[in-house]
PDB file of N, CA and C in Angstrom:
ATOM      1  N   UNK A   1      -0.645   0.530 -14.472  1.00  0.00           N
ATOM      2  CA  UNK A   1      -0.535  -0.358 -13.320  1.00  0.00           C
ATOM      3  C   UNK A   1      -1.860  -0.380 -12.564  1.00  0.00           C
ATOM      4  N   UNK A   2      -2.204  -1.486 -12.184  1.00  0.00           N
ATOM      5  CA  UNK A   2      -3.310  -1.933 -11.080  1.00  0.00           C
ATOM      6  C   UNK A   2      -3.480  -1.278 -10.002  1.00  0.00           C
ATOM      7  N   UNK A   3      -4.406  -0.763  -9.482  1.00  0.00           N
ATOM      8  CA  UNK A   3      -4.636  -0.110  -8.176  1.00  0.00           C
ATOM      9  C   UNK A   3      -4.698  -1.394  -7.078  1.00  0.00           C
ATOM     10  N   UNK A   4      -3.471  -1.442  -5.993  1.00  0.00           N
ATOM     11  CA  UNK A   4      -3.726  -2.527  -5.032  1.00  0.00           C
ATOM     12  C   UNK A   4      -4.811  -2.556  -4.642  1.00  0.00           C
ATOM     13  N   UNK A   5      -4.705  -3.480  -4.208  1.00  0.00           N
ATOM     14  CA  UNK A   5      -5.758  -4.494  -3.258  1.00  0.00           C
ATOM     15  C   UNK A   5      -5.842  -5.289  -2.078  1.00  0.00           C
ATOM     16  N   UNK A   6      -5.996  -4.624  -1.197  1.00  0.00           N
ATOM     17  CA  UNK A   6      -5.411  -5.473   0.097  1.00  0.00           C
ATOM     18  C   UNK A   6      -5.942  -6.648   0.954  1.00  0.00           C
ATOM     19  N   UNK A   7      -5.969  -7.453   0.727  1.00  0.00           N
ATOM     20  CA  UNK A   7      -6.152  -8.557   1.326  1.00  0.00           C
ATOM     21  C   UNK A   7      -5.993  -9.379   2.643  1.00  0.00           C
ATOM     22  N   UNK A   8      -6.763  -9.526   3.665  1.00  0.00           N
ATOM     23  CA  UNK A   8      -6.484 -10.219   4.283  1.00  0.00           C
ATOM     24  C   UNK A   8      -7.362 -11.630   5.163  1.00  0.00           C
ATOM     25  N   UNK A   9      -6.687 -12.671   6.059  1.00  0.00           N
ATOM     26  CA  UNK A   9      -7.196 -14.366   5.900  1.00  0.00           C
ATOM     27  C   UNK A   9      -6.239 -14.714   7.088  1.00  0.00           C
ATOM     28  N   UNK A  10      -7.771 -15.059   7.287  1.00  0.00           N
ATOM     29  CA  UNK A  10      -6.910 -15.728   9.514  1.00  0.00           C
ATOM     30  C   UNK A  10      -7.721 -17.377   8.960  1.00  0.00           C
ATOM     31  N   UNK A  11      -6.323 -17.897   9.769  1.00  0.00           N
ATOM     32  CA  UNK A  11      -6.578 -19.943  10.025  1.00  0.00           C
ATOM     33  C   UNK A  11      -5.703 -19.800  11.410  1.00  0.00           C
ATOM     34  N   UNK A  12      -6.647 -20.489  11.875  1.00  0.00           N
ATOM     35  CA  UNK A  12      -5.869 -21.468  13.125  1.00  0.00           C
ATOM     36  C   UNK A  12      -4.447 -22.950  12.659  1.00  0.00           C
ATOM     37  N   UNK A  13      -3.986 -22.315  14.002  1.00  0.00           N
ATOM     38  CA  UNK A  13      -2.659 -24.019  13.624  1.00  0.00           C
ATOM     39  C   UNK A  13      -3.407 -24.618  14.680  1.00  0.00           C
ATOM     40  N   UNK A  14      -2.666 -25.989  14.527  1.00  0.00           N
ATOM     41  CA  UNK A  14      -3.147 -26.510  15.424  1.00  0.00           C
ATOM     42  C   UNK A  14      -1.976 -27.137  16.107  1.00  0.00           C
ATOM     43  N   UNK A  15      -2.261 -27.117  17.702  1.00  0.00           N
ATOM     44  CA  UNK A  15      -0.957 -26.553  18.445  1.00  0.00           C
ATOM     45  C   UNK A  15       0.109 -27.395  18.351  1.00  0.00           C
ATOM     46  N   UNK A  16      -0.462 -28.816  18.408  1.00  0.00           N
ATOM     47  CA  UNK A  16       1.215 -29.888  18.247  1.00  0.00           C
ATOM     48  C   UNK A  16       1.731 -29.648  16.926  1.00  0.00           C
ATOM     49  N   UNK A  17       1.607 -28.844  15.840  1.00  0.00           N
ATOM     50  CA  UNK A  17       2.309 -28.792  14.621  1.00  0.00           C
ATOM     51  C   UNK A  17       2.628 -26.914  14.993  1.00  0.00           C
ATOM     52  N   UNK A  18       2.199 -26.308  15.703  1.00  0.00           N
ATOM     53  CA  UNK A  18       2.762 -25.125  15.688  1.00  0.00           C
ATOM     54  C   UNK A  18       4.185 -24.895  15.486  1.00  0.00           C
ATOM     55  N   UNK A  19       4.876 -25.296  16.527  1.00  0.00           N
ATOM     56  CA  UNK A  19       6.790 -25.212  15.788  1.00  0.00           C
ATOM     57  C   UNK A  19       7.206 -25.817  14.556  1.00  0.00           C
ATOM     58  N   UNK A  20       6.418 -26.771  14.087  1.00  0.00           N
ATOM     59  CA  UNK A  20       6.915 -27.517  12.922  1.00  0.00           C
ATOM     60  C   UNK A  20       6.381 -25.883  11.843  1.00  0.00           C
ATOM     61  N   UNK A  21       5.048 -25.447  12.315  1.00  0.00           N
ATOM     62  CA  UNK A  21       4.832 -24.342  11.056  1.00  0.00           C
ATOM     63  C   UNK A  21       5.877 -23.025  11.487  1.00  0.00           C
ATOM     64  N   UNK A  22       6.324 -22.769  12.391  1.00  0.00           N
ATOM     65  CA  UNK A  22       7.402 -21.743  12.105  1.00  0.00           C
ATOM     66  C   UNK A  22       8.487 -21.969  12.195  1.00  0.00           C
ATOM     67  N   UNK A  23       8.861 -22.925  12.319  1.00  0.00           N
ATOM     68  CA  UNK A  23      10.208 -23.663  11.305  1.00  0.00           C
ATOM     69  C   UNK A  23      10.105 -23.096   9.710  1.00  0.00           C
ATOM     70  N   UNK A  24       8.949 -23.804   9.225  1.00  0.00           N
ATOM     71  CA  UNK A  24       8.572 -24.272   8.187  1.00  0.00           C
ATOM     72  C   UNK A  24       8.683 -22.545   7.330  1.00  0.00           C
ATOM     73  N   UNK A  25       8.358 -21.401   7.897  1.00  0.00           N
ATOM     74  CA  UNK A  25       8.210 -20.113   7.945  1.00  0.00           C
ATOM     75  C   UNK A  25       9.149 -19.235   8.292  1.00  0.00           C
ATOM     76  N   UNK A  26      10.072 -20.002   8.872  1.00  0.00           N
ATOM     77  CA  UNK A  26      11.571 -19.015   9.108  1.00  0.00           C
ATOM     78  C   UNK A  26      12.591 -19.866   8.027  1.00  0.00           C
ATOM     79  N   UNK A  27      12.205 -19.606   7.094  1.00  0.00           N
ATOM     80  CA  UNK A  27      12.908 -21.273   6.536  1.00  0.00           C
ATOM     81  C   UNK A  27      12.434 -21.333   4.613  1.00  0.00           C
ATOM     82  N   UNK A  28      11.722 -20.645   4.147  1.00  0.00           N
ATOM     83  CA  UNK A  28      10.376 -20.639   3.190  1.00  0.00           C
ATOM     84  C   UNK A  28      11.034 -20.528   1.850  1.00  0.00           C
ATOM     85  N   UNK A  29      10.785 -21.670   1.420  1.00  0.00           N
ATOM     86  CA  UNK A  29      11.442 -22.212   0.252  1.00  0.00           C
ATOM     87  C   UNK A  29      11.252 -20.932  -1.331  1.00  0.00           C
ATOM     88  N   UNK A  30      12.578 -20.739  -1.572  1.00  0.00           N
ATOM     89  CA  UNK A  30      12.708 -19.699  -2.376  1.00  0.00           C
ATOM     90  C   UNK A  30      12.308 -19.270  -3.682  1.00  0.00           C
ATOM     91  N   UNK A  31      11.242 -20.352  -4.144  1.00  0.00           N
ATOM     92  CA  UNK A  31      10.875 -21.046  -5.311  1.00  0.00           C
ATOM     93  C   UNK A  31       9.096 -20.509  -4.894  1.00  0.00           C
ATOM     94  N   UNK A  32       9.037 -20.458  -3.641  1.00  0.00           N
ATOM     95  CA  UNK A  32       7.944 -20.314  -2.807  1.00  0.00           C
ATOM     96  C   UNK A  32       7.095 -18.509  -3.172  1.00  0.00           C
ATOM     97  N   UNK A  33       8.811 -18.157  -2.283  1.00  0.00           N
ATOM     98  CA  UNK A  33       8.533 -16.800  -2.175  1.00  0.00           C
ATOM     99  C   UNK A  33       8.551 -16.271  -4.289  1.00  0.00           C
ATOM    100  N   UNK A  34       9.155 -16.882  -4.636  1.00  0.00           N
ATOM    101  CA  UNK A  34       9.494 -16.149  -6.270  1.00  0.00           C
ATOM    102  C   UNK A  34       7.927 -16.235  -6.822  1.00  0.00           C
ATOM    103  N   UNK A  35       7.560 -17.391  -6.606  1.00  0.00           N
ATOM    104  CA  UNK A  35       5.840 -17.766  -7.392  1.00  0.00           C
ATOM    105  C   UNK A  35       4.955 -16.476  -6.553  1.00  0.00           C
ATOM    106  N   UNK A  36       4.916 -16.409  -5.329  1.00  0.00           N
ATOM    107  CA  UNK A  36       4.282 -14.935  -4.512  1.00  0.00           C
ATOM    108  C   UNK A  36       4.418 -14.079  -4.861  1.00  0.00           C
ATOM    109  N   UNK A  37       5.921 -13.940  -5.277  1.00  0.00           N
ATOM    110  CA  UNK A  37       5.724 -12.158  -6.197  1.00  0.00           C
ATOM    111  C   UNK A  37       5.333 -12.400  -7.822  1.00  0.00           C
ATOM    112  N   UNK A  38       5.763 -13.432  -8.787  1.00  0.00           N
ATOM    113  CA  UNK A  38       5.249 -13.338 -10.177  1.00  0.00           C
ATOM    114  C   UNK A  38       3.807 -12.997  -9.769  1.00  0.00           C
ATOM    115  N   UNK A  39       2.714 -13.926  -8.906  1.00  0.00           N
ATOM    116  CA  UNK A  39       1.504 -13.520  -8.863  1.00  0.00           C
ATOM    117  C   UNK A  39       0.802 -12.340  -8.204  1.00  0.00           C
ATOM    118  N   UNK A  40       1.807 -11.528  -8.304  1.00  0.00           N
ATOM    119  CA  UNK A  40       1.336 -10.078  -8.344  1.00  0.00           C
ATOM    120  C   UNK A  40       0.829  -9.983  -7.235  1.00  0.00           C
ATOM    121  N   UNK A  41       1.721 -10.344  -5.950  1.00  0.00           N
ATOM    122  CA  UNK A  41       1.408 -10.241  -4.534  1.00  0.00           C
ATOM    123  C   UNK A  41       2.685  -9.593  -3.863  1.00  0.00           C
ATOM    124  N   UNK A  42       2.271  -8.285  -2.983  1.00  0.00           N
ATOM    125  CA  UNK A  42       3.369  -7.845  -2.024  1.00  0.00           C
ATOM    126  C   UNK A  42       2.911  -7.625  -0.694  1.00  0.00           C
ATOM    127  N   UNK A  43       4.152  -7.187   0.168  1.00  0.00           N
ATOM    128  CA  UNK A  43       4.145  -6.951   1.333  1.00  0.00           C
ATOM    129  C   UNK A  43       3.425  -8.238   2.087  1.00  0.00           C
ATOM    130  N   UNK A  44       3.810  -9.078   1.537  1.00  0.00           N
ATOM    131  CA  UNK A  44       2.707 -10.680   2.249  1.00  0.00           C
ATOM    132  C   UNK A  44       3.542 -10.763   3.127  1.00  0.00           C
ATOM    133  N   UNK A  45       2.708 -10.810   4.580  1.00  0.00           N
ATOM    134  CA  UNK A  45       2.797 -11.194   6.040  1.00  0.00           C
ATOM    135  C   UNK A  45       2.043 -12.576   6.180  1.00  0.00           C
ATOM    136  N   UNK A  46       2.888 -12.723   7.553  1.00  0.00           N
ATOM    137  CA  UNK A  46       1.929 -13.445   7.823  1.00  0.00           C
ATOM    138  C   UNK A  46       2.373 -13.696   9.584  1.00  0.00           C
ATOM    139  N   UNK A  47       0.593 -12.996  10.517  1.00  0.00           N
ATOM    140  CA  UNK A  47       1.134 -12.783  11.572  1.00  0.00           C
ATOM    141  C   UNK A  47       0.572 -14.516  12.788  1.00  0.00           C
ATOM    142  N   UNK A  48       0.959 -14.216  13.558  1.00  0.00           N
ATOM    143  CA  UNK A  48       0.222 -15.166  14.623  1.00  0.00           C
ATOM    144  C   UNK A  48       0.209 -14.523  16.222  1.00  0.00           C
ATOM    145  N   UNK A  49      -0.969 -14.955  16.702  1.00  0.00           N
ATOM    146  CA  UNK A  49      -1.607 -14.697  18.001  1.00  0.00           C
ATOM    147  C   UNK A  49      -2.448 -15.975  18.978  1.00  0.00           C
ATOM    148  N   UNK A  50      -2.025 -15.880  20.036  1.00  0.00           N
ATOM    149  CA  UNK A  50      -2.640 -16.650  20.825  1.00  0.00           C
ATOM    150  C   UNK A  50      -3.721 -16.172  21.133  1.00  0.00           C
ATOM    151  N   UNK A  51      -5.292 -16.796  21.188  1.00  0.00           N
ATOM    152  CA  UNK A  51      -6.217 -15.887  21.435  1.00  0.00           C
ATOM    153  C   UNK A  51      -6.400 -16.536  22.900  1.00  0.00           C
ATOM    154  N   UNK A  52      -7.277 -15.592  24.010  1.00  0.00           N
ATOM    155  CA  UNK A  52      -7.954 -16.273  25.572  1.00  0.00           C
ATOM    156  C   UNK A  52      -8.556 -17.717  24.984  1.00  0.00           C
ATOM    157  N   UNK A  53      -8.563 -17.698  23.759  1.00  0.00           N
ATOM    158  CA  UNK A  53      -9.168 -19.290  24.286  1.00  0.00           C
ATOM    159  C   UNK A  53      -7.870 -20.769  24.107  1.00  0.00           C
ATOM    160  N   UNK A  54      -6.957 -20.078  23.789  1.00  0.00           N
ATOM    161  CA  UNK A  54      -5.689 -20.480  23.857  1.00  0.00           C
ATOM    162  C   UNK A  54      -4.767 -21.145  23.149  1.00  0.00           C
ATOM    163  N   UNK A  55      -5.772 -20.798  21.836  1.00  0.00           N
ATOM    164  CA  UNK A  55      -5.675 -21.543  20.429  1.00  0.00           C
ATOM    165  C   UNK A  55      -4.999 -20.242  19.862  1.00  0.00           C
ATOM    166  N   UNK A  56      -4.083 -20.733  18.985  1.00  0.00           N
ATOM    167  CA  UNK A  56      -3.558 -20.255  18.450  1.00  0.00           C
ATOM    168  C   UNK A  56      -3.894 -19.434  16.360  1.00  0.00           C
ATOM    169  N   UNK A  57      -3.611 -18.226  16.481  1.00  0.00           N
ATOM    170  CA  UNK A  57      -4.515 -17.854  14.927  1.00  0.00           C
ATOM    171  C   UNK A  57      -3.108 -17.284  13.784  1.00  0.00           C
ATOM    172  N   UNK A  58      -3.585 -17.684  12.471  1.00  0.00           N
ATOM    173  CA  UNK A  58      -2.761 -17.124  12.149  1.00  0.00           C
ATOM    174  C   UNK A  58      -3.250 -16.003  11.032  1.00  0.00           C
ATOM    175  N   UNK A  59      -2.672 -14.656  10.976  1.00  0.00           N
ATOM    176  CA  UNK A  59      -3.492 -13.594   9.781  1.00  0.00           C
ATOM    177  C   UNK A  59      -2.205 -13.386   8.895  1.00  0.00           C
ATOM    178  N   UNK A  60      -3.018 -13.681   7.729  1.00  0.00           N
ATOM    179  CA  UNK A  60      -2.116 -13.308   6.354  1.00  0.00           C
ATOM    180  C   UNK A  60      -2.821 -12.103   5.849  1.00  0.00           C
ATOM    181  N   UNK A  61      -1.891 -10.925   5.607  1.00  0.00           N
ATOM    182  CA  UNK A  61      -2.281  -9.790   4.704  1.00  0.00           C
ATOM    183  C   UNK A  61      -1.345  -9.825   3.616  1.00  0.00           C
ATOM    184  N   UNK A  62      -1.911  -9.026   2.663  1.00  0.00           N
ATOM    185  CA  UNK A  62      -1.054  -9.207   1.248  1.00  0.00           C
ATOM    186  C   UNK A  62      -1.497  -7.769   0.738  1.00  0.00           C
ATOM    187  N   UNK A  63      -0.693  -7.222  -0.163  1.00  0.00           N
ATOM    188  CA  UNK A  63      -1.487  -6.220  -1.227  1.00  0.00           C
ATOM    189  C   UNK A  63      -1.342  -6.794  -2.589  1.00  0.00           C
ATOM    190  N   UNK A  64      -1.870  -6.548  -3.444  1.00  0.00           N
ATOM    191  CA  UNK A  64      -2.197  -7.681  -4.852  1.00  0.00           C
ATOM    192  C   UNK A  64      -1.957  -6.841  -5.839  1.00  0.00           C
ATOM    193  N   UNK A  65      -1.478  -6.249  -7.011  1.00  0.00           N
ATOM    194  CA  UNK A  65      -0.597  -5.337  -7.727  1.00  0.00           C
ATOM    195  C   UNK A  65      -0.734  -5.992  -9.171  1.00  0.00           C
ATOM    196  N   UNK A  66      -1.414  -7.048  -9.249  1.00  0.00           N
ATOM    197  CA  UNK A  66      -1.898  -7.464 -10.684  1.00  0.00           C
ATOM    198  C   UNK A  66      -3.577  -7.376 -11.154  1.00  0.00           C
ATOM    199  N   UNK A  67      -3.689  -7.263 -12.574  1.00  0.00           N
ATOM    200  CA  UNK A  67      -5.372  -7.338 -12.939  1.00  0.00           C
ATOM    201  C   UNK A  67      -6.131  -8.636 -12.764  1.00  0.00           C
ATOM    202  N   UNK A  68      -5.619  -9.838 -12.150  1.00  0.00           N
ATOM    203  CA  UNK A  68      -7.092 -10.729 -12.351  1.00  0.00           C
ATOM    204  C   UNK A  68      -6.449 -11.755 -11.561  1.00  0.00           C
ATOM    205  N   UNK A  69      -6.868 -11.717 -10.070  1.00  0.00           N
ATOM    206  CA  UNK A  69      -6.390 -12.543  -8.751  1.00  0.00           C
ATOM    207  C   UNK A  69      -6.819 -14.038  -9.093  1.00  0.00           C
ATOM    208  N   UNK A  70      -7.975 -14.065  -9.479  1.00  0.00           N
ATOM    209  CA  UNK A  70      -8.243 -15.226  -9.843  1.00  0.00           C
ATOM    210  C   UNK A  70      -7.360 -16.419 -10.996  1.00  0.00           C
ATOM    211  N   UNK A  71      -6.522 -15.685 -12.183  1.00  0.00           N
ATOM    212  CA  UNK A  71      -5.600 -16.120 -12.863  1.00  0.00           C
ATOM    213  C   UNK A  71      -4.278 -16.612 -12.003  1.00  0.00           C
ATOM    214  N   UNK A  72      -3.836 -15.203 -11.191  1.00  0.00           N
ATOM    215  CA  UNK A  72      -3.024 -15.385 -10.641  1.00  0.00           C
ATOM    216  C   UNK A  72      -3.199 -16.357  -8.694  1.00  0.00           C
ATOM    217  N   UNK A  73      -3.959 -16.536  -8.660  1.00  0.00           N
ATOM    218  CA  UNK A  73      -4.264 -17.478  -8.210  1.00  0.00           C
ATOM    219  C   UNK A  73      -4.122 -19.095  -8.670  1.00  0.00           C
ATOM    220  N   UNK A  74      -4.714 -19.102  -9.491  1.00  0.00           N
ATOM    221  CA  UNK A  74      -4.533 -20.875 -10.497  1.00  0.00           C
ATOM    222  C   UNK A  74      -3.054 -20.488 -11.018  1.00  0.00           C
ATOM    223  N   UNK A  75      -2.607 -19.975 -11.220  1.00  0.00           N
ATOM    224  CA  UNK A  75      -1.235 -19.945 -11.379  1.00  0.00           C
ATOM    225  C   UNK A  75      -0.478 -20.471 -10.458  1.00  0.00           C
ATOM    226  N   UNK A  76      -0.222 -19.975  -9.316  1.00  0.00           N
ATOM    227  CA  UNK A  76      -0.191 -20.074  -8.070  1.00  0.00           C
ATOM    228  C   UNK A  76      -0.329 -22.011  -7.466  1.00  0.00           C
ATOM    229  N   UNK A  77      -1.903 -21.943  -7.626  1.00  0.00           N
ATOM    230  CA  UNK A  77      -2.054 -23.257  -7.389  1.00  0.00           C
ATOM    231  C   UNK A  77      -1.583 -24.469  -8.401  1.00  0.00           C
ATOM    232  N   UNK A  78      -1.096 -23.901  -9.485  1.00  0.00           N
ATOM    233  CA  UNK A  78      -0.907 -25.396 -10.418  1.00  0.00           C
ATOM    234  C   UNK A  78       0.717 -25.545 -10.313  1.00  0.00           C
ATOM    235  N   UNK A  79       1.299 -24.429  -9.818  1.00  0.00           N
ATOM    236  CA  UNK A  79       3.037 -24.593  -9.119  1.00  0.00           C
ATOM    237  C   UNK A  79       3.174 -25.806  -8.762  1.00  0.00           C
ATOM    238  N   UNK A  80       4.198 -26.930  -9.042  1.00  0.00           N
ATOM    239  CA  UNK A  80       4.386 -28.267  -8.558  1.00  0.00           C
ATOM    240  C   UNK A  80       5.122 -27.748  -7.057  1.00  0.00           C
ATOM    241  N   UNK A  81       5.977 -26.646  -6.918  1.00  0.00           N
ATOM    242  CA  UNK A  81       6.618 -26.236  -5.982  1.00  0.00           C
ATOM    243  C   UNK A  81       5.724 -25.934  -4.895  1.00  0.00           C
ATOM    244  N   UNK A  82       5.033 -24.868  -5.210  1.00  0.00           N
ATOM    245  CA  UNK A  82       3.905 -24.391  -4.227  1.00  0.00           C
ATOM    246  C   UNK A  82       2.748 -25.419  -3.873  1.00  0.00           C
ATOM    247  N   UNK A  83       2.456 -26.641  -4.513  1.00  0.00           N
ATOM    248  CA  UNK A  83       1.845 -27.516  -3.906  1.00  0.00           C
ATOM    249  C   UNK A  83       2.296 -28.144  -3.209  1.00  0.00           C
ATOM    250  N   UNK A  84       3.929 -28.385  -3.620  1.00  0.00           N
ATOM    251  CA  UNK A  84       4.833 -29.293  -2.234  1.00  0.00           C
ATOM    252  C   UNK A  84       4.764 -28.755  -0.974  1.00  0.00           C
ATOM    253  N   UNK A  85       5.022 -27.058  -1.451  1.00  0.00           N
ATOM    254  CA  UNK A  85       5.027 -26.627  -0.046  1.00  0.00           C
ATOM    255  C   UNK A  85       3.078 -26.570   0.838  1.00  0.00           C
ATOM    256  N   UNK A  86       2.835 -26.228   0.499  1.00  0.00           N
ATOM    257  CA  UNK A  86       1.483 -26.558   0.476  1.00  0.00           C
ATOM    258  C   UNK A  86       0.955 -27.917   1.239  1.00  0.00           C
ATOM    259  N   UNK A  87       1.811 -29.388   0.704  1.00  0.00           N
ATOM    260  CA  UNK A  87       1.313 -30.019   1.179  1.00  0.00           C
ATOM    261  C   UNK A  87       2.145 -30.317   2.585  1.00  0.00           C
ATOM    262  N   UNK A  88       3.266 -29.830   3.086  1.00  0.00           N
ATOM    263  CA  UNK A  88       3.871 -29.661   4.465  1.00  0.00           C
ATOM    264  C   UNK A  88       2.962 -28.831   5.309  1.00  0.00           C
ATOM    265  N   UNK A  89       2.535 -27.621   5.138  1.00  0.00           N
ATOM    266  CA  UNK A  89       2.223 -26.510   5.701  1.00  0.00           C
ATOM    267  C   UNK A  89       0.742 -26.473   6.176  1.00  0.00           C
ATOM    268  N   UNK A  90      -0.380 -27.218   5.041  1.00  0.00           N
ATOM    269  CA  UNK A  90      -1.623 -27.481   5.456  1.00  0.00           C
ATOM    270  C   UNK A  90      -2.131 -28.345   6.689  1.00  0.00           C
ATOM    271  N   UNK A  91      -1.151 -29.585   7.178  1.00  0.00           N
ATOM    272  CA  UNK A  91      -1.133 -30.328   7.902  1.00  0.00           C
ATOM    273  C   UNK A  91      -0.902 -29.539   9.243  1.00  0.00           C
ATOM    274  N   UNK A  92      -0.081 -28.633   9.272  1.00  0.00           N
ATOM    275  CA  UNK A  92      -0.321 -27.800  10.655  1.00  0.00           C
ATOM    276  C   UNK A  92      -1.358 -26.714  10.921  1.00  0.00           C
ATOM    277  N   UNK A  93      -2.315 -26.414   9.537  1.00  0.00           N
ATOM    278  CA  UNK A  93      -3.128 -25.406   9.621  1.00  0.00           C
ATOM    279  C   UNK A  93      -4.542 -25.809  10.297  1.00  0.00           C
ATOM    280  N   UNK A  94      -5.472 -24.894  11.197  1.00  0.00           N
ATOM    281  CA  UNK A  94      -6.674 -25.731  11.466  1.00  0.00           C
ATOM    282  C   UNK A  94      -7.834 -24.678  10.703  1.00  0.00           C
ATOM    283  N   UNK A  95      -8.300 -24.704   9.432  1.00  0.00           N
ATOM    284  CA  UNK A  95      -9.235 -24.185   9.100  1.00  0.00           C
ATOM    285  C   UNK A  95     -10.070 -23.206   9.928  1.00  0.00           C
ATOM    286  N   UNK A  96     -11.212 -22.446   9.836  1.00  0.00           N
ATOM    287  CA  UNK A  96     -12.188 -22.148  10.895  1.00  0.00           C
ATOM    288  C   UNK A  96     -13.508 -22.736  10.328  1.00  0.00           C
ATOM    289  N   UNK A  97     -14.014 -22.684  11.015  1.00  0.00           N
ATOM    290  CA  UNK A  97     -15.387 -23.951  10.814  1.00  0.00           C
ATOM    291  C   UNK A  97     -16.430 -22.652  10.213  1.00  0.00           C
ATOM    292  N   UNK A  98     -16.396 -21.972   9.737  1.00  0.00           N
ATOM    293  CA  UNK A  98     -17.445 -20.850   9.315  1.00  0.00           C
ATOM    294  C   UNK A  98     -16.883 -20.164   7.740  1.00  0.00           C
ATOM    295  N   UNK A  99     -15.545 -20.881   7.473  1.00  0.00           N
ATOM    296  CA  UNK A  99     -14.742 -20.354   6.232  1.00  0.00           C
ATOM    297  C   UNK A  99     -15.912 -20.714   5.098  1.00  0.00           C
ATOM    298  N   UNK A 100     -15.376 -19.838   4.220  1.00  0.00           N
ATOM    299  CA  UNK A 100     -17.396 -20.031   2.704  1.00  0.00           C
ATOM    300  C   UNK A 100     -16.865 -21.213   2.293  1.00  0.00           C
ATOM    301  N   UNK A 101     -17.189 -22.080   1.440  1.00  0.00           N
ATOM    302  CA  UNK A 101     -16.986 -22.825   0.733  1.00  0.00           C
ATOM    303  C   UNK A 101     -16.077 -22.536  -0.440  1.00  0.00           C
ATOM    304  N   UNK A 102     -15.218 -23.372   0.038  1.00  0.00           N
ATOM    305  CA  UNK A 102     -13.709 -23.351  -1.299  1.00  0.00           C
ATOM    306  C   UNK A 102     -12.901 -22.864  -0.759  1.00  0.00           C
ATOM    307  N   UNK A 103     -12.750 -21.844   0.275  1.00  0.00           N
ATOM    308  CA  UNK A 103     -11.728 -21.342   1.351  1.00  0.00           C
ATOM    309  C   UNK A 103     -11.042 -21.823   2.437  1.00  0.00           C
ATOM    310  N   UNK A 104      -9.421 -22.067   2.179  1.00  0.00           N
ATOM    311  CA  UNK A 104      -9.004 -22.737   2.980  1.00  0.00           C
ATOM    312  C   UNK A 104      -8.472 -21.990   4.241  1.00  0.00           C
ATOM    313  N   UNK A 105      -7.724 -20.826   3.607  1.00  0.00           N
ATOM    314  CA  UNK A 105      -8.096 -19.262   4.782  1.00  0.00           C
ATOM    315  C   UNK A 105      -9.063 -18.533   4.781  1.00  0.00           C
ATOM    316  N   UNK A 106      -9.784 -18.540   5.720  1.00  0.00           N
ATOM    317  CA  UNK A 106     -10.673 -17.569   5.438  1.00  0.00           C
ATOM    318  C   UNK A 106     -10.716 -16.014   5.235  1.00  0.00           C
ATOM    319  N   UNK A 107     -11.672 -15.845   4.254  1.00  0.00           N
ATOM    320  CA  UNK A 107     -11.547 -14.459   4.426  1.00  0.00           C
ATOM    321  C   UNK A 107     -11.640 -13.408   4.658  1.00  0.00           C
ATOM    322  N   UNK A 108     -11.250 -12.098   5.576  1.00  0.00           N
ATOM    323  CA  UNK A 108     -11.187 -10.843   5.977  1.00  0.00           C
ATOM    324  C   UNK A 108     -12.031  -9.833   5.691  1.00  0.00           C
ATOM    325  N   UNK A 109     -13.036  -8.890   5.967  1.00  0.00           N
ATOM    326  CA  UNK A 109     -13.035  -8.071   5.536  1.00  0.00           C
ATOM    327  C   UNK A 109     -12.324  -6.654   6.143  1.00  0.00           C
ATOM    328  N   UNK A 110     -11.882  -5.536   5.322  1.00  0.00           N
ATOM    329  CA  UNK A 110     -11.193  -4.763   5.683  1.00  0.00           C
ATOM    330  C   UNK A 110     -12.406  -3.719   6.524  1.00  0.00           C
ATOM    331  N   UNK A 111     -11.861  -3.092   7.858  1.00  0.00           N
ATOM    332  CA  UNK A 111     -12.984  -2.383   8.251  1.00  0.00           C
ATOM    333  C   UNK A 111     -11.673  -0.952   8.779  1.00  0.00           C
ATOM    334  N   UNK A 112     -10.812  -0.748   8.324  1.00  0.00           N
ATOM    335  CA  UNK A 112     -10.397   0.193   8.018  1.00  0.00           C
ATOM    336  C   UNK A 112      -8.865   0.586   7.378  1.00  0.00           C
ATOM    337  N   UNK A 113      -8.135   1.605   7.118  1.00  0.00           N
ATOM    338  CA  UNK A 113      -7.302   1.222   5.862  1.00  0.00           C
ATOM    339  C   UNK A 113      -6.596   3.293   5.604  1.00  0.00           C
ATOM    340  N   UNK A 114      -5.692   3.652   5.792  1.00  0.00           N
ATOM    341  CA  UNK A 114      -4.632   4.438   5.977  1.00  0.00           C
ATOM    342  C   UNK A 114      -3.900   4.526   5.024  1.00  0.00           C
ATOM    343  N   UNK A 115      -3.859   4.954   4.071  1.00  0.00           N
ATOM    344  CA  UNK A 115      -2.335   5.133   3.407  1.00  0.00           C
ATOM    345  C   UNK A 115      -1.642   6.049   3.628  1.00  0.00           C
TER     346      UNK A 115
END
C-alpha cells in the first residue's frame, strides 16, 4: 500500500451562489462521492471561512492512498457524472487570481502535519 499524501486547496465562492454551493454540498450526489473514493482519495473535507475581507474561502483537504494522482485524477475528470457535478458547482466557485496555471483550486502547501 501507498504511503498517504495529504493534500490540500482553498477557492473562494462567490457570495450570491454561496447557499446554492452548500445546498449543493449537504446534498452530494452519490455517484460523486463513489468516483472520490475509487480515486484513491480519503478523509476529503471540505471547509469554509469568512475572511475580514468578507469574502468568503473555501479549503479542501484530502489524504490520497493510491500510486499515481495524476491517473487518478483523469479518471476522475473524464467521469460524465463528476463533470455534471462539476459543471453546477464551478459556477459558484471564485478561483484566486495567483492559482499556477491549470489549477482550478489552488494549491496548499503543508507547513505542518501530526500523526
Amino acid at each position: 500500500m501507498a504511503e498517504k499524501q495529504r493534500f490540500g486547496k482553498v477557492i473562494g465562492v462567490r457570495e450570491e451562489k454561496l447557499e446554492e454551493y452548500l445546498e449543493l454540498h449537504r446534498n452530494v450526489w452519490p455517484e460523486v462521492e463513489s468516483m472520490i473514493k475509487q480515486c484513491n482519495m480519503e478523509n476529503f473535507n471540505i471547509f469554509i471561512r469568512k475572511l475580514p475581507d468578507g469574502n468568503h474561502y473555501l479549503f479542501m483537504y484530502f489524504e490520497y492512498t493510491g500510486i499515481n494522482i495524476d491517473a487518478d485524477n483523469a479518471k476522475m475528470a473524464a467521469d460524465p457524472k463528476t463533470r455534471e457535478w462539476w459543471a453546477v458547482c464551478e459556477p459558484c466557485q471564485k478561483p484566486l487570481g495567483d492559482r499556477a496555471e491549470g489549477e482550478w483550486w489552488a494549491e496548499m502547501d503543508s507547513a505542518y502535519y501530526l500523526a
